[in-house]
Protein backbone atom coordinates (compact mmCIF):
# COMPACT_ATOMS: atom_id res chain seq x y z
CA UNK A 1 16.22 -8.26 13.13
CA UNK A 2 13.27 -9.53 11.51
CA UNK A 3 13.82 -7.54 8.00
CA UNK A 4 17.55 -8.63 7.71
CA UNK A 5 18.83 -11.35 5.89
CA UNK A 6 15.29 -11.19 3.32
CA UNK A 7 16.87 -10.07 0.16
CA UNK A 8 16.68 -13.56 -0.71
CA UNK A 9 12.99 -13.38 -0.96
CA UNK A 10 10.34 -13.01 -3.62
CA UNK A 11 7.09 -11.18 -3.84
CA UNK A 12 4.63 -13.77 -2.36
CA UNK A 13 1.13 -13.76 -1.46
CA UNK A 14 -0.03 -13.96 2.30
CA UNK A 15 1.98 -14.68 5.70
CA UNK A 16 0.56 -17.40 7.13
CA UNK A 17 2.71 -16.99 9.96
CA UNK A 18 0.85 -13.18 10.97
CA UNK A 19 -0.61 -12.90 13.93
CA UNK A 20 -4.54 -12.58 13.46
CA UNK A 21 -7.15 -10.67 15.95
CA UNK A 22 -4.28 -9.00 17.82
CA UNK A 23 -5.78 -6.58 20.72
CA UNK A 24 -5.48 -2.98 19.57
CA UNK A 25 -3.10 -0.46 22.14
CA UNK A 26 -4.47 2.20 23.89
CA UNK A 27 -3.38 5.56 22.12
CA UNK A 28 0.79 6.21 23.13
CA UNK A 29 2.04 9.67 23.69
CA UNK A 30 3.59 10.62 20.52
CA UNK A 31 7.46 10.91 20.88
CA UNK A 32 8.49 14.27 18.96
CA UNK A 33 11.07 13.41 16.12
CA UNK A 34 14.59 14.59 17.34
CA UNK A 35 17.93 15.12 16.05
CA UNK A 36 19.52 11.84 14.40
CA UNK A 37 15.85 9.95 14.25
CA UNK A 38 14.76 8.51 11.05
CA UNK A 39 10.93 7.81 10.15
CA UNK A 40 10.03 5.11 8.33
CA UNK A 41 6.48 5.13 6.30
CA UNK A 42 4.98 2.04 4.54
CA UNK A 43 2.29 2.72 2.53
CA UNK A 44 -0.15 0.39 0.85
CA UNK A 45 -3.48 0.26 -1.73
CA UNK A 46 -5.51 2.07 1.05
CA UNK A 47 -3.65 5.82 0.65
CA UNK A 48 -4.19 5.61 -3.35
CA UNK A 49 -8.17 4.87 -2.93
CA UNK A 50 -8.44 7.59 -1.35
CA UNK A 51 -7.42 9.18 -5.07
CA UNK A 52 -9.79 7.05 -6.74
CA UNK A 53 -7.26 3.99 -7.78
CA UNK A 54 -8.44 0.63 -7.23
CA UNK A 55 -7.27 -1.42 -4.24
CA UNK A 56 -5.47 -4.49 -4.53
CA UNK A 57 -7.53 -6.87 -2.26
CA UNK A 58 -11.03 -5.10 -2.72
CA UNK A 59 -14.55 -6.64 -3.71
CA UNK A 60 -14.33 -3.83 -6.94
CA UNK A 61 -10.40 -4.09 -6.70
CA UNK A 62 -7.81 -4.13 -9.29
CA UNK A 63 -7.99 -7.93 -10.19
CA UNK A 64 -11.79 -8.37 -10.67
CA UNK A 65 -12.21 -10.18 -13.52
CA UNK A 66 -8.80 -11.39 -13.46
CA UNK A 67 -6.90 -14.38 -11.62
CA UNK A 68 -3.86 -13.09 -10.88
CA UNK A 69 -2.10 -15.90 -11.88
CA UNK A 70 -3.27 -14.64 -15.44
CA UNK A 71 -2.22 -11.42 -15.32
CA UNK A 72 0.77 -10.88 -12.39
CA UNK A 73 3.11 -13.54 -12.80
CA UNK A 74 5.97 -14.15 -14.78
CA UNK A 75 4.05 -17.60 -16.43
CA UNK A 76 1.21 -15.39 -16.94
CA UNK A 77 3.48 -13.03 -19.22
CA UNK A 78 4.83 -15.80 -21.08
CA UNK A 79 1.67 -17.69 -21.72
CA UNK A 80 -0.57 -14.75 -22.97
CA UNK A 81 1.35 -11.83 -23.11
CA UNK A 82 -1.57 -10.00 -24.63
CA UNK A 83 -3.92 -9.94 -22.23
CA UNK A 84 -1.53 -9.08 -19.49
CA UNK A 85 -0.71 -6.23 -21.59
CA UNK A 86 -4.15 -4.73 -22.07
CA UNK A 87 -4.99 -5.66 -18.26
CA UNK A 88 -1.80 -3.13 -17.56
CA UNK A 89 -1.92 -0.50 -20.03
CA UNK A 90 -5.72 0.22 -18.26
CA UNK A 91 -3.91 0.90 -15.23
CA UNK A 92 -1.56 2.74 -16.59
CA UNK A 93 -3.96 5.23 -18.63
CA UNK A 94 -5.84 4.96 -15.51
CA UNK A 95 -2.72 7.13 -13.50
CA UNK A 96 -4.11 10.03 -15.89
CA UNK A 97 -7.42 10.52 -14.56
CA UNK A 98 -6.10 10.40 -11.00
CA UNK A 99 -4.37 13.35 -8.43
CA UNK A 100 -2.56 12.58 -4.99
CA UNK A 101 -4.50 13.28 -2.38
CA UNK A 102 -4.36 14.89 1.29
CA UNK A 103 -2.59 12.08 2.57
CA UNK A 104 0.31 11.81 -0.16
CA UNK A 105 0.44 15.71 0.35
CA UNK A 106 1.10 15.38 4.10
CA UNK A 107 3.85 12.59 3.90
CA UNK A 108 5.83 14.92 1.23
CA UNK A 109 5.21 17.85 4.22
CA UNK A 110 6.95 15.56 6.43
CA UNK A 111 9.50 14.55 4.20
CA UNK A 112 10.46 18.43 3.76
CA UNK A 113 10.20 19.36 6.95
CA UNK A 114 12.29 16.53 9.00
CA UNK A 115 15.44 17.79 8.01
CA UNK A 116 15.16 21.14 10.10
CA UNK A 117 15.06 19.04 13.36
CA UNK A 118 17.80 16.96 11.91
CA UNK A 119 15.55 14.09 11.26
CA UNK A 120 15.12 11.98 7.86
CA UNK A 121 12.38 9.90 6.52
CA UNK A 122 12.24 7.32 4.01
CA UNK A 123 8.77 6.36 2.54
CA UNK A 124 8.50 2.80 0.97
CA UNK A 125 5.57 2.17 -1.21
CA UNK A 126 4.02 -1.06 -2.21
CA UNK A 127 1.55 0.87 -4.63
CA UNK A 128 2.86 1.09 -8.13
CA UNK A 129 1.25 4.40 -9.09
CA UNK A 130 3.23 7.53 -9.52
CA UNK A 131 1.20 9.76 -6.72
CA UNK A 132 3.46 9.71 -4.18
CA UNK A 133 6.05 11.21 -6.66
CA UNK A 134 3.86 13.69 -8.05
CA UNK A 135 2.62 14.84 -4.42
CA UNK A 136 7.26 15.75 -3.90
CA UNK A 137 7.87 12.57 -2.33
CA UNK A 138 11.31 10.58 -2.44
CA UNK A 139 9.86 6.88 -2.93
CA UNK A 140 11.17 2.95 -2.37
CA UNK A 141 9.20 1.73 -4.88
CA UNK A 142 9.41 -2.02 -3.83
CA UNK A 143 6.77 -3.40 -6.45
CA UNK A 144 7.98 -1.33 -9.53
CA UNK A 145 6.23 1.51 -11.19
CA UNK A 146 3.31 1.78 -13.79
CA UNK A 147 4.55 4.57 -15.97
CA UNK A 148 7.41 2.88 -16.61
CA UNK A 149 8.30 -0.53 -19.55
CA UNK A 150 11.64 -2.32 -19.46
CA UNK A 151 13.06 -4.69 -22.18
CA UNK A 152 13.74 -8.11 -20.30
CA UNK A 153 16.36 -8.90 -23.02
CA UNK A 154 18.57 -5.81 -22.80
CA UNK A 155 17.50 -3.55 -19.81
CA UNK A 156 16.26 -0.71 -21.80
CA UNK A 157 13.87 1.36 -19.71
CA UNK A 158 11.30 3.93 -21.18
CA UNK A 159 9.45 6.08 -18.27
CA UNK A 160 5.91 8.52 -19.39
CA UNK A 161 2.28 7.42 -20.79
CA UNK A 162 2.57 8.43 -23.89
CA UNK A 163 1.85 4.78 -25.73
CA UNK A 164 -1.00 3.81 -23.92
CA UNK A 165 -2.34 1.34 -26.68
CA UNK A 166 -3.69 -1.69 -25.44
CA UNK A 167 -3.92 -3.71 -28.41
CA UNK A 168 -0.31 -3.54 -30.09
CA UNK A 169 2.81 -4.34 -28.15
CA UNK A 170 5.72 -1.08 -27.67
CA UNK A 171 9.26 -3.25 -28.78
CA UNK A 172 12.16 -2.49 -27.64
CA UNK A 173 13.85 0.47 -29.21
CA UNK A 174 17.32 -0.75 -28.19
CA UNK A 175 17.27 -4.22 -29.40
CA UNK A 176 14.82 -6.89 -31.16
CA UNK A 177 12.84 -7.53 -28.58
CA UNK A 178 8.83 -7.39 -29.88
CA UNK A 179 7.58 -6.12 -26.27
CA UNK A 180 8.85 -4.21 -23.54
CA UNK A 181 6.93 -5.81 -20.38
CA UNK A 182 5.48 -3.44 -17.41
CA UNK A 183 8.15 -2.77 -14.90
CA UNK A 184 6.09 -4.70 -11.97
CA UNK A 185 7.28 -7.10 -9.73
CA UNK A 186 4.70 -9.81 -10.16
CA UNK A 187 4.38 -13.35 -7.99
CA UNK A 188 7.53 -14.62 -7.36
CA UNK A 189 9.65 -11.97 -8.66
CA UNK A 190 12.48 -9.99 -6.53
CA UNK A 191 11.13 -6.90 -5.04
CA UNK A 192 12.91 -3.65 -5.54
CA UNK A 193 14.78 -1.87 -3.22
CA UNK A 194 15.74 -4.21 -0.73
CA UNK A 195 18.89 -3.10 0.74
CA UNK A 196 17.84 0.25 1.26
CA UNK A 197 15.11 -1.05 2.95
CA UNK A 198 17.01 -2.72 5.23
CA UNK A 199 19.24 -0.01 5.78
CA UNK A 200 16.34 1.83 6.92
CA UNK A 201 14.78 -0.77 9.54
CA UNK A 202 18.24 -0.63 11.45
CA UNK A 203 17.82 2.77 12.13
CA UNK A 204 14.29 3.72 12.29
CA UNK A 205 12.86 5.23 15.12
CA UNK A 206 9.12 6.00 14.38
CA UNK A 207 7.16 3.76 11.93
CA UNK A 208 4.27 4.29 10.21
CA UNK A 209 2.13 1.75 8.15
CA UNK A 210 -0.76 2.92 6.17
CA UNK A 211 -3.39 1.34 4.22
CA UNK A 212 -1.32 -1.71 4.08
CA UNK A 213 -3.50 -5.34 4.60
CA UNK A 214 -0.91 -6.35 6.55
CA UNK A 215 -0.48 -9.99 4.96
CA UNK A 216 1.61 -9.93 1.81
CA UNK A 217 5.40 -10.80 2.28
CA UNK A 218 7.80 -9.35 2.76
CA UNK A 219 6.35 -6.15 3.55
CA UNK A 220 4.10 -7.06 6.20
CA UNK A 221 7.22 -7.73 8.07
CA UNK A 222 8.32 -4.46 8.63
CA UNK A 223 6.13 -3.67 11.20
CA UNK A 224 7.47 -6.29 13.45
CA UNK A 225 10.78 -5.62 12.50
CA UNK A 226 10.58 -1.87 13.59
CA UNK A 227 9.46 -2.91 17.55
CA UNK A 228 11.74 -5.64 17.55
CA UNK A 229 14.54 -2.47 17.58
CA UNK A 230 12.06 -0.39 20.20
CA UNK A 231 10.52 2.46 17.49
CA UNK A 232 7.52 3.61 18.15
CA UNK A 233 4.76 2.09 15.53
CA UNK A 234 1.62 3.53 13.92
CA UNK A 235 -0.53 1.61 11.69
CA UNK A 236 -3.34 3.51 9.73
CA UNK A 237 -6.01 1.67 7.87
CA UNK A 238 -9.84 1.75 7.63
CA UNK A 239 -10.09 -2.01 9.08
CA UNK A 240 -7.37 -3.48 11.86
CA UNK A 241 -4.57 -5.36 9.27
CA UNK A 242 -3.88 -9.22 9.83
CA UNK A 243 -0.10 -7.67 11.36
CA UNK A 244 -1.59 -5.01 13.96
CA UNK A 245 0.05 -5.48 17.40
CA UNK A 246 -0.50 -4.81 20.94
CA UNK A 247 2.34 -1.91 21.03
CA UNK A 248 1.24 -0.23 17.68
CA UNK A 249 -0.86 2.73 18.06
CA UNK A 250 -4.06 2.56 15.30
CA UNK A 251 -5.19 5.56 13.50
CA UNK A 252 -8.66 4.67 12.30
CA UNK A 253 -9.65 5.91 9.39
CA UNK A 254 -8.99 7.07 5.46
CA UNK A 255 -5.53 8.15 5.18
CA UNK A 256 -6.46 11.42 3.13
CA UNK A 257 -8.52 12.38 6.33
CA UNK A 258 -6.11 10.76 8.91
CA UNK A 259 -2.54 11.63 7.96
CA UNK A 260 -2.63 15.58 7.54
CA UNK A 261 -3.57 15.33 11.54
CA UNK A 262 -1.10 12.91 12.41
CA UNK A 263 1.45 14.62 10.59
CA UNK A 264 0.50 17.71 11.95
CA UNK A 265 0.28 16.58 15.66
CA UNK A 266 3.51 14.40 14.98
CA UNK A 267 5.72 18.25 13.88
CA UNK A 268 3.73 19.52 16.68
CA UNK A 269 4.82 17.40 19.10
């Protein structure tokens, strides 16, 4: 299996190894989720623009202004902490002007509603905001979370936006550390959640990935991973990602416009 064996790897930038201009399928007959199947759901930058967030690869995205070698890797941290902390506490005061939309809404339908047929899903997220969790969403977060600092001396974790100043570090108030960091897995750091991932790609069944690029490891290769073990695949995006496949069955669109029908359709079914 493609996914196995990664734990091993770190947050990098693109695959070079993706297959580019793939032909798009023909639209599949949606298999019905039965008893015992397990849906797996990778979501990406594209579902939280539809909320208004930045995207992570986008003209107007997240990093304009910013290398992010200045302001998402561990060297960046340690060489000028300060501007990596103002450059994330304006995302994170960001989260409070935001509200999931349609298509967070519809996965947390489908999360509640799987269980009746005997079905499970598990949603992995590359996005660090919180709106798949406010929209009642269970969540692999595998990049880390904005709302929440950690102490990289003793562990401490402190979730919430209440200290949203960008100016003057938050220390730690467990030990003498002068500056909890952002819990984000930058460049070359681990990625969170990794076993559970790959619990999840051994049984999955029906996968969907959804305003993903498609091209930053290891994420983008989960898609391959689920045909490789014969589940049916779905990709959603606005533009065809660098990782779309002959088998995989594209949804064209926004997600808050395409996901309420495919979840719909997919219960339906």
């Amino acid at each position: 299996m493609g996914w196995c064996g990664l734990r091993g790897l770190r947050y990098s930038g693109r695959d070079s190894s993706l297959q580019t201009g793939p032909t798009m399928s023909e639209q599949q007959k949606m298999e019905p989720p039965q008893e015992g199947d397990h849906v797996v759901v990778l979501t990406g930058a594209g579902i939280s623009a539809d909320s208004g967030l930045a995207t992570f690869r986008g003209g107007g995205g997240l990093w304009e202004g910013h290398r992010v070698e200045d302001v998402a890797t561990p060297e960046a941290w340690a060489r000028d902490p300060a501007t990596v902390w103002r450059f994330y506490q304006m995302r994170r005061a960001a989260l409070l002007d935001v509200e999931p939309n349609a298509g967070h809404r519809a996965l947390a339908e489908l999360e509640r509603a799987l269980p009746e047929r005997g079905a499970c899903l598990t949603l992995i997220s590359q996005n660090v905001d919180d709106l798949h969790q406010r929209a009642g969403s269970t969540v692999l977060s595998m990049h880390g979370q904005l709302q929440r600092l950690r102490c990289e001396t003793c562990g401490y974790f402190q979730d919430g936006l209440q200290y949203l100043d960008t100016e003057a570090f938050l220390p730690c108030p467990k030990c003498e550390d002068p500056s909890l960091r952002p819990d984000i897995v930058w460049f070359g750091e681990m990625p969170y959640k990794l076993e559970a991932i790959e619990n999840a790609m051994f049984e999955v069944t029906h996968f969907l990935a959804c305003g993903t690029s498609g091209a930053v490891y290891p994420a983008s290769g989960l898609l391959s991973t689920a045909r490789s073990v014969g589940a049916q695949t779905f990709v959603n995006a606005l533009d065809a990602p660098e990782n779309l496949g002959s088998r995989d069955v594209f949804l064209q669109g926004s997600a808050s416009s395409v996901l309420p029908r495919w979840v719909a359709e997919f219960l339906a079914s």
